[in-house]
N, C-alpha and C. Protein backbone atom coordinates (compact mmCIF):
# COMPACT_ATOMS: atom_id res chain seq x y z
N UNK A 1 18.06 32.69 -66.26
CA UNK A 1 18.79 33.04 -67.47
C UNK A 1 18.20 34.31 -68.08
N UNK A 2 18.95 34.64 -68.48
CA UNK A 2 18.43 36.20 -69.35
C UNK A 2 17.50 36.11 -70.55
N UNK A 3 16.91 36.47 -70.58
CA UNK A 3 15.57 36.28 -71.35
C UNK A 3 16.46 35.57 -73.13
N UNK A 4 15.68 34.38 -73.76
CA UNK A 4 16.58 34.22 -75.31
C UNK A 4 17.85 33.61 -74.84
N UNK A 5 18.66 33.56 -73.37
CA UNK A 5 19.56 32.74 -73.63
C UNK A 5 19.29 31.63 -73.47
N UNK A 6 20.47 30.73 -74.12
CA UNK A 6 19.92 29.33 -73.98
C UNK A 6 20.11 28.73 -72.82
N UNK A 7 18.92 28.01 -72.48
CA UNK A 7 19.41 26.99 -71.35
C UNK A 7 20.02 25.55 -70.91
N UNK A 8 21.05 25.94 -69.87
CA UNK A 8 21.91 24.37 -69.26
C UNK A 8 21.10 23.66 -68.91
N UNK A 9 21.00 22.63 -70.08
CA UNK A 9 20.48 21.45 -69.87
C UNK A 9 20.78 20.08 -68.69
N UNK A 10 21.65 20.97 -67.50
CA UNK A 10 22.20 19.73 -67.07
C UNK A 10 21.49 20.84 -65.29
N UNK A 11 20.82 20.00 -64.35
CA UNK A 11 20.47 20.20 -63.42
C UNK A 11 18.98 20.96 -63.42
N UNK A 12 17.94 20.51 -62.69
CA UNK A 12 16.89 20.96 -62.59
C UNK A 12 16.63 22.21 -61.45
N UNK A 13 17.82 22.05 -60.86
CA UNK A 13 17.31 23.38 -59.49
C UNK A 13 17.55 24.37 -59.93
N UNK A 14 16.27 25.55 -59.77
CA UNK A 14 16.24 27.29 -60.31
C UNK A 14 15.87 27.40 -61.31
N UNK A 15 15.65 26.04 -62.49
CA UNK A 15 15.03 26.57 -63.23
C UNK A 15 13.02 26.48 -63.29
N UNK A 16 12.75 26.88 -64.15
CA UNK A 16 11.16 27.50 -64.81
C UNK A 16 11.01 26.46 -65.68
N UNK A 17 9.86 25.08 -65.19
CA UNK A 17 9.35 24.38 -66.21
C UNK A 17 8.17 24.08 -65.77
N UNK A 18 7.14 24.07 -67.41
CA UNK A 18 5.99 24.19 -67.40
C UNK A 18 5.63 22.79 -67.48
N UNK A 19 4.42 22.43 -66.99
CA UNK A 19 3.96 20.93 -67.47
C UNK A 19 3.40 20.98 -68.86
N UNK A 20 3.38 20.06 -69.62
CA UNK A 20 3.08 19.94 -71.49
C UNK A 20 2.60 19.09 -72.03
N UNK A 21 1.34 19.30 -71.50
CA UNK A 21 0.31 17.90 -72.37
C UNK A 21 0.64 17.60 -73.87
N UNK A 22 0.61 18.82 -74.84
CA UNK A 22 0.67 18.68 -76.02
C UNK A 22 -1.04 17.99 -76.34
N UNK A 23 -1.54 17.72 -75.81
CA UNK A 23 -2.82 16.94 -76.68
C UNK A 23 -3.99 17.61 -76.96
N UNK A 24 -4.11 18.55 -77.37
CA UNK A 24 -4.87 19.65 -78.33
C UNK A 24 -4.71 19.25 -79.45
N UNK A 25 -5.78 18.39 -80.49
CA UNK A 25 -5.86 18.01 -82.02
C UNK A 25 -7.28 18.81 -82.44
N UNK A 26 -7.02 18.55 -83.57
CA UNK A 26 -8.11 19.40 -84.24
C UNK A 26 -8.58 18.32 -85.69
N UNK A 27 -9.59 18.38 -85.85
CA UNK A 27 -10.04 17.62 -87.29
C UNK A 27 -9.37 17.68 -88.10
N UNK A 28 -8.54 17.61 -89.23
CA UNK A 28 -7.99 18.52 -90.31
C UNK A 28 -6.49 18.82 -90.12
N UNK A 29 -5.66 18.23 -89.06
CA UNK A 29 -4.51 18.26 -88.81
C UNK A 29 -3.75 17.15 -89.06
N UNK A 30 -4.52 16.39 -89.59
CA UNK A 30 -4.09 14.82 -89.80
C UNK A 30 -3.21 13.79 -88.84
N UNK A 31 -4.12 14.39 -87.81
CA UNK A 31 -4.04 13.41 -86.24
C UNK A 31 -4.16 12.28 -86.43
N UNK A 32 -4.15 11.04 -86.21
CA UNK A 32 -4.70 9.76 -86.40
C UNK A 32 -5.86 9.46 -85.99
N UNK A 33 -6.20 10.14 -85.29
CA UNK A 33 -7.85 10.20 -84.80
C UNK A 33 -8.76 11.05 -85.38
N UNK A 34 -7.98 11.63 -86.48
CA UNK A 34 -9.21 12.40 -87.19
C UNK A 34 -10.16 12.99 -86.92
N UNK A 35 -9.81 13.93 -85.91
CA UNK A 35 -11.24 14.46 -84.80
C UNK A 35 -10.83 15.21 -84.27
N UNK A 36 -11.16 16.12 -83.29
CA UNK A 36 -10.71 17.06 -82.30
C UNK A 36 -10.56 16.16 -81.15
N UNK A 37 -9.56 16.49 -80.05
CA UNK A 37 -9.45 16.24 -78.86
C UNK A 37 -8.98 17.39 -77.85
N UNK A 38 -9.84 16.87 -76.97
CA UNK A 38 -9.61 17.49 -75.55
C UNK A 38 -10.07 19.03 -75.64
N UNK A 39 -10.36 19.80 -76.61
CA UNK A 39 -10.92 20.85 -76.76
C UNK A 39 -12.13 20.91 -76.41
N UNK A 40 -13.17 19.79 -76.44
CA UNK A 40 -14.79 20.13 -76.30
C UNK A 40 -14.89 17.97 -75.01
N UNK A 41 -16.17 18.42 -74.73
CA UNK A 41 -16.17 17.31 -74.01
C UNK A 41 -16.90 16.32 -74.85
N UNK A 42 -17.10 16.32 -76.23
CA UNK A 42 -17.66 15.18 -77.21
C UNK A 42 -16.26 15.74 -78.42
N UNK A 43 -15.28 14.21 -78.41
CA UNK A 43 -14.36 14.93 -79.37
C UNK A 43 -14.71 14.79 -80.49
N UNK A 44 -15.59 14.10 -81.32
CA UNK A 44 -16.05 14.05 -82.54
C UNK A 44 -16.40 15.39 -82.83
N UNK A 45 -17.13 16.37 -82.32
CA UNK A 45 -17.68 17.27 -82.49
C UNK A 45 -16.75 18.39 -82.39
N UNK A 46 -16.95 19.21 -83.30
CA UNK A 46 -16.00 20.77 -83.16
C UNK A 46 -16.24 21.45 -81.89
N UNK A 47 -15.27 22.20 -81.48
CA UNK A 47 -15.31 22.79 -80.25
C UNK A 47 -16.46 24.40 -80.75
N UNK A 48 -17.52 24.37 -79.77
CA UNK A 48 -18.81 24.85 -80.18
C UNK A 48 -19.71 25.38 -78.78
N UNK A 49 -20.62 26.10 -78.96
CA UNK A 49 -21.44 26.43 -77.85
C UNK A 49 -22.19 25.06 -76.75
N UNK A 50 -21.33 24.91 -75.49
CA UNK A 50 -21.85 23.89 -74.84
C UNK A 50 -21.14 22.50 -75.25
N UNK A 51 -19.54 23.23 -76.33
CA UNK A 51 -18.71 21.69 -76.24
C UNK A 51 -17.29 22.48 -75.98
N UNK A 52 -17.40 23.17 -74.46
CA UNK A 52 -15.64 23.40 -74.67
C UNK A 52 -15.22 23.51 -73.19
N UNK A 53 -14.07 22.80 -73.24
CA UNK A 53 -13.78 22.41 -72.02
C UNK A 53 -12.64 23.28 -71.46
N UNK A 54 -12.10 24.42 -72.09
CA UNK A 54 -10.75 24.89 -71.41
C UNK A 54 -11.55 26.17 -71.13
N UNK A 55 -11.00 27.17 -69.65
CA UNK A 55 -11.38 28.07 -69.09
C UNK A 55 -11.17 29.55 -70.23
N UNK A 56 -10.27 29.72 -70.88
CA UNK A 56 -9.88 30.66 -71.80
C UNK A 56 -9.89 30.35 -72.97
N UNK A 57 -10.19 31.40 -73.80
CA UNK A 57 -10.11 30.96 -75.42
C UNK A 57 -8.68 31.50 -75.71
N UNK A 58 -7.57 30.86 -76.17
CA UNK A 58 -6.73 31.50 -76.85
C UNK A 58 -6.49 32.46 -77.70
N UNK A 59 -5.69 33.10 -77.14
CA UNK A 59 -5.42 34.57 -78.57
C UNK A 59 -4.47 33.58 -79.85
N UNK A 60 -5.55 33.68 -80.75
CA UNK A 60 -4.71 32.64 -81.75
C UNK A 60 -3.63 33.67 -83.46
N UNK A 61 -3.89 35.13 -82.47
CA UNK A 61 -3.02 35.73 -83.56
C UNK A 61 -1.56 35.30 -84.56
N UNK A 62 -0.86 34.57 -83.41
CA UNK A 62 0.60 34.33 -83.90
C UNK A 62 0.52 32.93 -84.25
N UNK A 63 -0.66 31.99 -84.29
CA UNK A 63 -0.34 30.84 -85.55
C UNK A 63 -0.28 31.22 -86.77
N UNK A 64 -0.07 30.34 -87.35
CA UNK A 64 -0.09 30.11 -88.91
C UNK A 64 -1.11 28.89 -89.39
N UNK A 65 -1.00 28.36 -88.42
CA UNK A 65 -1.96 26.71 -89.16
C UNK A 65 -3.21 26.97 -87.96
N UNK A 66 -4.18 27.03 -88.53
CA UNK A 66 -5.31 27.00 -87.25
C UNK A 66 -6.84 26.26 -87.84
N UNK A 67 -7.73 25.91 -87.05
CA UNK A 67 -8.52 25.33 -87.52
C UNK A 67 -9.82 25.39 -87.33
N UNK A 68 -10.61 25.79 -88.20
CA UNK A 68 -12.60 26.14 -88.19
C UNK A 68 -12.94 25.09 -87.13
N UNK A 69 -13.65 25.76 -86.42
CA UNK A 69 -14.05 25.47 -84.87
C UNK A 69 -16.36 25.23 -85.33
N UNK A 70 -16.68 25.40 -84.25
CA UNK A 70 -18.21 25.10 -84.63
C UNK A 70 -19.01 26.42 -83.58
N UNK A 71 -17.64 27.51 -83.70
CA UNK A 71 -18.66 29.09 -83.00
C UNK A 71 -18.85 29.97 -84.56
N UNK A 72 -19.86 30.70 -83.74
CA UNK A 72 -19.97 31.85 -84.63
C UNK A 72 -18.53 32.80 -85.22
N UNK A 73 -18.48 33.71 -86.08
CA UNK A 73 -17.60 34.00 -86.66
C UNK A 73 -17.37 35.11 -85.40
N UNK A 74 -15.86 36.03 -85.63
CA UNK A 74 -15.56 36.94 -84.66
C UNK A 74 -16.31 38.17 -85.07
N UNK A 75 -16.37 39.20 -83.79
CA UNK A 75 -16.88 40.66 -84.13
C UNK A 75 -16.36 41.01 -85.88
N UNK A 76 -15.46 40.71 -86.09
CA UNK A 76 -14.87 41.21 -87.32
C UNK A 76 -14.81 40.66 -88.67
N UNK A 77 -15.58 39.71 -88.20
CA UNK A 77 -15.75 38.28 -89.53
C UNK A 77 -15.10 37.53 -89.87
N UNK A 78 -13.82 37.22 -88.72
CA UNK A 78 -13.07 36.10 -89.05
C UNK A 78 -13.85 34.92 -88.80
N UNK A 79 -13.38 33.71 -89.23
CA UNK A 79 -13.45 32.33 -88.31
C UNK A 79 -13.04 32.28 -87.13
N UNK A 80 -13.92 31.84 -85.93
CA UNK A 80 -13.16 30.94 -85.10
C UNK A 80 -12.50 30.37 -85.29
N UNK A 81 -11.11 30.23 -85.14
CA UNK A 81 -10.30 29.16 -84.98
C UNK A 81 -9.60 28.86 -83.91
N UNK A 82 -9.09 27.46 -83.68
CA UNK A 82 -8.30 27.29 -82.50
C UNK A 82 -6.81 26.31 -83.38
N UNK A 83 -5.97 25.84 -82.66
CA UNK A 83 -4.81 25.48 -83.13
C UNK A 83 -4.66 24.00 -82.38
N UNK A 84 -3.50 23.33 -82.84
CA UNK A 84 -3.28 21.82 -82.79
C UNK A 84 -1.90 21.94 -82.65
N UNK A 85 -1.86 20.48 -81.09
CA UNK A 85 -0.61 20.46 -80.89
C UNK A 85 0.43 19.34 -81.68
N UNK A 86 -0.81 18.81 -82.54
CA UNK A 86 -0.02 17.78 -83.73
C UNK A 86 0.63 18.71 -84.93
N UNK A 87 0.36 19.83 -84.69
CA UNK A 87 0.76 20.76 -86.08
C UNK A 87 1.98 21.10 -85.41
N UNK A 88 2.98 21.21 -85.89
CA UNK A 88 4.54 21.70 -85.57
C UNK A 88 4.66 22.98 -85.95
N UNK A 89 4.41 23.79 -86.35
CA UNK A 89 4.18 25.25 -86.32
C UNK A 89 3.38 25.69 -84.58
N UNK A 90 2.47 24.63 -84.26
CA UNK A 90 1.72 25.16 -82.67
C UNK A 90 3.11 25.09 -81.93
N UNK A 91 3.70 24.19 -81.64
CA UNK A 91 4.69 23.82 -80.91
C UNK A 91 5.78 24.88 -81.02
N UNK A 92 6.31 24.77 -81.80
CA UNK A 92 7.29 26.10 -82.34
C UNK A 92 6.94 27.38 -81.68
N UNK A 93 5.43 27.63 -82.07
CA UNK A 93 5.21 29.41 -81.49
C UNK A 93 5.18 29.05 -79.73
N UNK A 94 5.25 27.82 -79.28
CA UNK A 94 4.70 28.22 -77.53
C UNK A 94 6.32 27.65 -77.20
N UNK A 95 7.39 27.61 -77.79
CA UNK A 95 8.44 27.53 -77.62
C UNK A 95 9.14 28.52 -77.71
N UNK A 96 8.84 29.44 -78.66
CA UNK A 96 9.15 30.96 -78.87
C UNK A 96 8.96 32.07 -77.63
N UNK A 97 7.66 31.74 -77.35
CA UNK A 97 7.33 32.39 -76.39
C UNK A 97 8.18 31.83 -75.10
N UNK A 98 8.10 30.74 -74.80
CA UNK A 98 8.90 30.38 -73.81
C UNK A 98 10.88 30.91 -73.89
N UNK A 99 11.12 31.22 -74.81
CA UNK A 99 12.73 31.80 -74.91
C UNK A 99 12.12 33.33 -74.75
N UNK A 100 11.10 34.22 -74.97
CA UNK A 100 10.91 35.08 -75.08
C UNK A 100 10.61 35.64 -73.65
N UNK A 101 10.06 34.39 -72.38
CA UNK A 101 9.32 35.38 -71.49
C UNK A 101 9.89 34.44 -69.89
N UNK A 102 10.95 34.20 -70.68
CA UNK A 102 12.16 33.50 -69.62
C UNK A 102 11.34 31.98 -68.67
N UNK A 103 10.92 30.80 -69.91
CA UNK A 103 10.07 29.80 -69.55
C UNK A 103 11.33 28.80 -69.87
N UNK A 104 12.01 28.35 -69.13
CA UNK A 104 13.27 27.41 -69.17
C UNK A 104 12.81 25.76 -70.04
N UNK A 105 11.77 25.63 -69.86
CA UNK A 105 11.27 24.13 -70.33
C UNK A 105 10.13 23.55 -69.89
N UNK A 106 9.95 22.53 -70.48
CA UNK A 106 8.53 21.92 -70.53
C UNK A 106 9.04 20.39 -69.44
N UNK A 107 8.14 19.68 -69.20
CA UNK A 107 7.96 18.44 -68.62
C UNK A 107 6.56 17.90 -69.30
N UNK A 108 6.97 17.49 -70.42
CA UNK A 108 5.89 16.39 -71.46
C UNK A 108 5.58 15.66 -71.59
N UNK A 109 3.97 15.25 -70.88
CA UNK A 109 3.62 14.11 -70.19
C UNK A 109 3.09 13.55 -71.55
N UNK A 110 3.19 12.17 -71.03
CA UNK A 110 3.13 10.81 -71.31
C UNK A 110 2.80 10.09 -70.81
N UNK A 111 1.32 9.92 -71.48
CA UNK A 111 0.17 9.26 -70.67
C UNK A 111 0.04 7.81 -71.45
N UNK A 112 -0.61 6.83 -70.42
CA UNK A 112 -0.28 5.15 -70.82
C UNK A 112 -0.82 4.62 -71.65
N UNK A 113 -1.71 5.34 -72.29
CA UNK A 113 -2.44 4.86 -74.04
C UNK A 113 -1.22 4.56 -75.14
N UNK A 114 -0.13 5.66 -74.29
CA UNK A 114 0.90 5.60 -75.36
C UNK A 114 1.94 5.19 -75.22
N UNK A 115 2.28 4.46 -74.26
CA UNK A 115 2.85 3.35 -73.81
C UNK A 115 2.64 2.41 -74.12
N UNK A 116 0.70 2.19 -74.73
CA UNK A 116 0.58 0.95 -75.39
C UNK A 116 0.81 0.69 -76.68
N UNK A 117 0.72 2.00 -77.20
CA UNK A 117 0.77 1.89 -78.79
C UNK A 117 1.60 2.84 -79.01
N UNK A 118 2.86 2.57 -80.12
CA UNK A 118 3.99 3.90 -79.64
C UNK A 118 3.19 4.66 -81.50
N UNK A 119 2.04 4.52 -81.65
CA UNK A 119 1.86 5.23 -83.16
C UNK A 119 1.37 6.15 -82.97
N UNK A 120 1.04 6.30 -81.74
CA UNK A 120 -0.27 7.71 -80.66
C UNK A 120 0.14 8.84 -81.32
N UNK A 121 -0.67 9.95 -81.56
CA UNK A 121 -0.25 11.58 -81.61
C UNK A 121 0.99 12.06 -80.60
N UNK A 122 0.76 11.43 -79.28
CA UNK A 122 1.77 12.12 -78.61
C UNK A 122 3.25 11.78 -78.95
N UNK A 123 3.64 10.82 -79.89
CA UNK A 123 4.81 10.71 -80.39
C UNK A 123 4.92 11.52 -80.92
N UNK A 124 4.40 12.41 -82.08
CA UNK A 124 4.51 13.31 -82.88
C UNK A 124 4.88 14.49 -82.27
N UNK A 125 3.85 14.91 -81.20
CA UNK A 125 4.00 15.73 -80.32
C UNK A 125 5.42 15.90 -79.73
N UNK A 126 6.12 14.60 -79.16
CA UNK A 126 7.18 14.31 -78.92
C UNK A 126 8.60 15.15 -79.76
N UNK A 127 8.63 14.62 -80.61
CA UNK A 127 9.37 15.27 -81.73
C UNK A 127 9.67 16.54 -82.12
N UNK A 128 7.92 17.14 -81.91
CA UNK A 128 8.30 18.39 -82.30
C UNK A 128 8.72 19.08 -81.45
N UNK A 129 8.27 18.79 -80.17
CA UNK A 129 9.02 19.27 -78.97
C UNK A 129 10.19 19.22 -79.00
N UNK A 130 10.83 17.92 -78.91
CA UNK A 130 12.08 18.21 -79.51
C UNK A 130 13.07 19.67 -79.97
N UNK A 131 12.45 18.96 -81.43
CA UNK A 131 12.89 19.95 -82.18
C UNK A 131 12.74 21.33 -81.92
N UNK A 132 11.60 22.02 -81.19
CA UNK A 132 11.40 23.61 -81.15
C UNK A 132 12.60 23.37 -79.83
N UNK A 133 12.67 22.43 -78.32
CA UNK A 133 13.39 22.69 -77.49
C UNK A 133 15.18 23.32 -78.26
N UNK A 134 15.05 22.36 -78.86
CA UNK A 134 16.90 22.61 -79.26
C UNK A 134 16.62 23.87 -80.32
N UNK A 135 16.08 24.33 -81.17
CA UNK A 135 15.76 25.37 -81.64
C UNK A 135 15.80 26.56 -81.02
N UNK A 136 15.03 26.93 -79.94
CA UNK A 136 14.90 27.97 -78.87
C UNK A 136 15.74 28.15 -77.71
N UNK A 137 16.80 26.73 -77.52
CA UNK A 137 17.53 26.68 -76.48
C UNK A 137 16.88 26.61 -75.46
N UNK A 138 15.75 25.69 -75.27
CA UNK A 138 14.86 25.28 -74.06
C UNK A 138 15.43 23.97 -73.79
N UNK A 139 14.77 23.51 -72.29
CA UNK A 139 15.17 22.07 -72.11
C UNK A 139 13.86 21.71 -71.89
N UNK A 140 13.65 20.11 -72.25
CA UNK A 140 12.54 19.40 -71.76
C UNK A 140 12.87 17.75 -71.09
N UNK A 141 11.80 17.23 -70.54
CA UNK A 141 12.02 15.76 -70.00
C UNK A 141 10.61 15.34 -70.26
N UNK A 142 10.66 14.17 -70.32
CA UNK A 142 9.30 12.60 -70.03
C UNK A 142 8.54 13.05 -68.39
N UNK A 143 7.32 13.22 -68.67
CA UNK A 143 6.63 13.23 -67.80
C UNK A 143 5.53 11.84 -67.42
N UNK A 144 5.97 10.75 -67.59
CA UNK A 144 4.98 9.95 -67.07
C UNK A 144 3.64 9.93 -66.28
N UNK A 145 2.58 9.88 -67.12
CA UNK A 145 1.22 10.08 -65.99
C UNK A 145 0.60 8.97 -65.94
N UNK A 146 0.77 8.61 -64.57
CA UNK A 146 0.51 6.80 -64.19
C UNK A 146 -0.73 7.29 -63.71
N UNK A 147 -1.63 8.22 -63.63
CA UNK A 147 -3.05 8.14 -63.66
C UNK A 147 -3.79 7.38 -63.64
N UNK A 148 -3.37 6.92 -65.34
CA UNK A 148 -4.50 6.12 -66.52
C UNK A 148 -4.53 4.75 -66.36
N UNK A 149 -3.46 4.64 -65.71
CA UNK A 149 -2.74 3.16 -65.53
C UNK A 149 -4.38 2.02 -64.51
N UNK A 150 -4.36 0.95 -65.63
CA UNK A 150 -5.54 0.48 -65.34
C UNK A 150 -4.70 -1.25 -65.12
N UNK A 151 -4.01 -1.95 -65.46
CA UNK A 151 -3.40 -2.92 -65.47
C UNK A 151 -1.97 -3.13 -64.69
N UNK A 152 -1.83 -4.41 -64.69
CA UNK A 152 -0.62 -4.68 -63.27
C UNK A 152 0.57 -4.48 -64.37
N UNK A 153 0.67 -4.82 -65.31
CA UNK A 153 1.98 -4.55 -66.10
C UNK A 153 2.34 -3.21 -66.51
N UNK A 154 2.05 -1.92 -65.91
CA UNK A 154 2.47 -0.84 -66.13
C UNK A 154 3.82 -0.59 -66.26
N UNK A 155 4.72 -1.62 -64.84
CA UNK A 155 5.95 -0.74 -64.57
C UNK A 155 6.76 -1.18 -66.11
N UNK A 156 6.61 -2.66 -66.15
CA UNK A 156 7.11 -3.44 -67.47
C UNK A 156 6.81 -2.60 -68.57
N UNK A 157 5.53 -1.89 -68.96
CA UNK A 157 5.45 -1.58 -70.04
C UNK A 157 6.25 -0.25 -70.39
N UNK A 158 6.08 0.78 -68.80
CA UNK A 158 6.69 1.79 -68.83
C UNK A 158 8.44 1.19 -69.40
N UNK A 159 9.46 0.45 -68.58
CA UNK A 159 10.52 0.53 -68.77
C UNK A 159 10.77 0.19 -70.21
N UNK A 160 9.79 -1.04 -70.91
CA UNK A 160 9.95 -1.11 -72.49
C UNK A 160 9.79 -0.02 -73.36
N UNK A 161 8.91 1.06 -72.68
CA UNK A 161 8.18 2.20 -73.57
C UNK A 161 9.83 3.19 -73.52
N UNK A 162 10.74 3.46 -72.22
CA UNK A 162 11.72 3.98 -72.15
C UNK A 162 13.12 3.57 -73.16
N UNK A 163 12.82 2.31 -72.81
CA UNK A 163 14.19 1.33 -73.84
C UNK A 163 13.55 1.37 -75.16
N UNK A 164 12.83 1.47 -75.86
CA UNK A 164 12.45 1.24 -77.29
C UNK A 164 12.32 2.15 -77.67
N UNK A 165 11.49 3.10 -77.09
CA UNK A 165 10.97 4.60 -77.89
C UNK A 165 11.67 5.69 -77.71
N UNK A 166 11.62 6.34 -75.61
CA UNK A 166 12.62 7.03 -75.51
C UNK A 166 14.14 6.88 -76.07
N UNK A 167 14.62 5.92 -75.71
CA UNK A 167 15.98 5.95 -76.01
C UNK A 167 16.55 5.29 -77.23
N UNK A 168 15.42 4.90 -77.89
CA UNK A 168 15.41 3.57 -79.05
C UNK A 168 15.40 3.90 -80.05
N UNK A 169 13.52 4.24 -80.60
CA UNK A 169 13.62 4.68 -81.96
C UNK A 169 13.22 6.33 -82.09
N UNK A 170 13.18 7.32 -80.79
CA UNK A 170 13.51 8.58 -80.92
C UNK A 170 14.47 8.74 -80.42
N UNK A 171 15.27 8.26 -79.89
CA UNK A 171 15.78 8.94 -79.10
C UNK A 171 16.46 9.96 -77.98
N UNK A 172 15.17 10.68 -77.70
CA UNK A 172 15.02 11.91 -77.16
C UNK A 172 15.88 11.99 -76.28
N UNK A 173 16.31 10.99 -75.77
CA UNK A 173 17.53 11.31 -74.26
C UNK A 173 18.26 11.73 -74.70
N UNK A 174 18.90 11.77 -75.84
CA UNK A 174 20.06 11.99 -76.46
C UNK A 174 20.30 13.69 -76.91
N UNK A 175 19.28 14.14 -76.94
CA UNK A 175 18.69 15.58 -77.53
C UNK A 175 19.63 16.34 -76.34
N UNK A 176 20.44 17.32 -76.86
CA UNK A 176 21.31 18.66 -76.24
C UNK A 176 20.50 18.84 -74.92
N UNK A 177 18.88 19.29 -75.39
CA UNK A 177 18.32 19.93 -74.98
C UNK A 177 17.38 18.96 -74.06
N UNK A 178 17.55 17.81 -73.99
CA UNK A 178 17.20 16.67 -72.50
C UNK A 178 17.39 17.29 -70.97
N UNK A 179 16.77 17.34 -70.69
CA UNK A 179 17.25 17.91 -69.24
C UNK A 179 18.02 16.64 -68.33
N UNK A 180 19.14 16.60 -67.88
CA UNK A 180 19.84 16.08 -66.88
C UNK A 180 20.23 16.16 -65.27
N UNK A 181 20.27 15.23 -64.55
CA UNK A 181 20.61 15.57 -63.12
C UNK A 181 21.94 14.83 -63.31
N UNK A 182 22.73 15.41 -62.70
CA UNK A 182 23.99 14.27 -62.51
C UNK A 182 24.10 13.72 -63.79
N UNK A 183 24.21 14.26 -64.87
CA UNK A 183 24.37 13.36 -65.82
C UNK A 183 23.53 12.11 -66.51
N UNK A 184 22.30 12.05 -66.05
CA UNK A 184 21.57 10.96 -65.86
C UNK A 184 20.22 11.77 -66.72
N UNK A 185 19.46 11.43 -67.58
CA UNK A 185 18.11 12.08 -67.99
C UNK A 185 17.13 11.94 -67.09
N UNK A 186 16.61 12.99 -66.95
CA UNK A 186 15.61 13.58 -65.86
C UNK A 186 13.94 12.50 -66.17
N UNK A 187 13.53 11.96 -65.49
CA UNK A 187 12.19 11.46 -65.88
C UNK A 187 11.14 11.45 -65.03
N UNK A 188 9.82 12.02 -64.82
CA UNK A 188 9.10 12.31 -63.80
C UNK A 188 7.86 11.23 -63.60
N UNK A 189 7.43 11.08 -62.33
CA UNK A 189 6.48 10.10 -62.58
C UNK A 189 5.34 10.79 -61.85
N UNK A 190 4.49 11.15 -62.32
CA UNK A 190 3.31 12.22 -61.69
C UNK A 190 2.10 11.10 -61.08
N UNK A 191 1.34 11.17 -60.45
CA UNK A 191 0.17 11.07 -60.54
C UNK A 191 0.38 9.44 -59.06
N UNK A 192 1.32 9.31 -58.65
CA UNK A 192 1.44 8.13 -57.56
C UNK A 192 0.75 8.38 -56.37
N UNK A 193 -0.53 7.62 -55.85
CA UNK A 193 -0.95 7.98 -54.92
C UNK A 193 -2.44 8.77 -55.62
N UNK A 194 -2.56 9.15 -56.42
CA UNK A 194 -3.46 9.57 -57.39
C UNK A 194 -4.94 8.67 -57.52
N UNK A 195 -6.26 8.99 -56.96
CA UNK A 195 -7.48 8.22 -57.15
C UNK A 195 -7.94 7.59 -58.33
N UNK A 196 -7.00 8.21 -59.30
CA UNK A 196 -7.14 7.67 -60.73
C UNK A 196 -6.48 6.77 -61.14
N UNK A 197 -5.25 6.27 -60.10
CA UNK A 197 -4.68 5.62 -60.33
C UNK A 197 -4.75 4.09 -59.66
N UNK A 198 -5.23 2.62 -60.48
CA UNK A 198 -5.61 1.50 -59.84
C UNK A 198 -4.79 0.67 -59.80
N UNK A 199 -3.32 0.68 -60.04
CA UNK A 199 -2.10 -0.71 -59.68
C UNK A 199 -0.88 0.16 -59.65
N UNK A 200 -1.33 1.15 -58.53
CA UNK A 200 -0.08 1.89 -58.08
C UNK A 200 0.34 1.47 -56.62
N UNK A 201 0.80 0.09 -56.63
CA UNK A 201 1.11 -0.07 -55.13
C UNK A 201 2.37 0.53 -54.46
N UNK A 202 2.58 0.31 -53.20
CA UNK A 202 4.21 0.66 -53.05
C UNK A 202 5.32 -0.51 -53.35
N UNK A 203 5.14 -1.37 -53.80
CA UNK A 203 6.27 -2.14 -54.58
C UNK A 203 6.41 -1.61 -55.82
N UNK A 204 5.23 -1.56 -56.29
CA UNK A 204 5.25 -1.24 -57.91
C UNK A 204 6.18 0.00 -58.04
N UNK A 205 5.54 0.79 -57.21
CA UNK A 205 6.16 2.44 -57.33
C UNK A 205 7.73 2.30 -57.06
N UNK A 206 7.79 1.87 -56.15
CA UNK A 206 9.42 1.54 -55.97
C UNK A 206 10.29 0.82 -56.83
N UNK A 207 9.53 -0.53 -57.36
CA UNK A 207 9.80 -0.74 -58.73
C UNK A 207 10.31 0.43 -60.01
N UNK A 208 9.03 1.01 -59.94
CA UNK A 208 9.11 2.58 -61.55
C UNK A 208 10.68 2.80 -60.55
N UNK A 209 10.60 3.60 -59.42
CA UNK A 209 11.72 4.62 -59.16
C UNK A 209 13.22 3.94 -59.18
């Protein structure tokens, strides 16, 4: 598509989609965990010399909401800061960019903590995705990451987590901007066959599919 137009939400072949953790929190964003995550490898602790786990520091020019980190200040005397994917302003600007640099959509995983408890950050996350997708004229889908999956009732919990949340009390399938095959909402199941993964048999799996 031409860079800014919007994209047909209906068929996945030819297009450009990124995978989308969304789980970048920060202290002070009013995460439910009240802490940083996934930024440093102790999440209590601010992301700091000898607590940071991503290969690049972000150019954090084009937020608006960002958050005091535990480095020294910049050459120029700003704060360190880094940004949060619970803040809906983060979401928004990497959706922007994506209509801007011809990035068709996300695939926004959904990992099984939050399958157990639908109050997780990544619901939030959920939403705003959403919302920036149909905003920017992006498409997105459910990325399931059966990784984490530590118990035999996964597939059960997954299809309740689909009927209640996906289609229930967000209803994200429903969103313009859902990605579709055949008419049908697109849903991915990553991680099968995966060492991390301990009650991924081939019934089960055939079961999910």
């Amino acid at each position: 598509y031409p860079l800014g137009e919007k994209v047909n939400s209906e068929g996945i072949a030819g297009k450009v989609v990124a995978g989308y953790q969304g789980w970048f929190y920060a202290k002070g964003d009013k995460n439910p965990y009240n802490r940083w995550q996934h930024w440093g490898r102790q999440p209590y602790l601010a992301p700091q010399k000898d607590n940071l786990v991503v290969e690049i520091f972000p150019d954090i020019r084009e937020y608006t909401n960002l958050y005091d980190t535990g480095f020294a200040d910049m050459p120029d005397g700003r704060k360190t800061q880094l940004f949060s994917c619970y803040d809906e302003q983060t979401i928004d600007t990497h959706f922007k960019w994506m209509s801007q640099y011809g990035i068709d959509g996300v695939a926004l995983q959904r990992f099984s903590l939050t399958v157990r408890d639908a109050s997780l950050a990544l619901n939030v996350t959920m939403q705003h995705v959403r919302k920036a997708a149909e905003k920017y004229g992006r498409t997105f889908y459910i990325c399931y990451d059966m990784s984490g999956y530590t118990d035999a009732d996964f597939v059960e919990r997954t299809k309740k987590d689909v009927e209640e949340q996906l289609e229930g009390r967000y209803k994200v399938t429903e969103s313009p901007s859902y990605l579709r095959e055949g008419g049908k909402p697109v849903i991915q199941l990553w991680g099968i066959g995966s060492i991390f993964s301990h009650s991924t048999s081939a019934d089960d799996v055939l079961t999910m599919i």
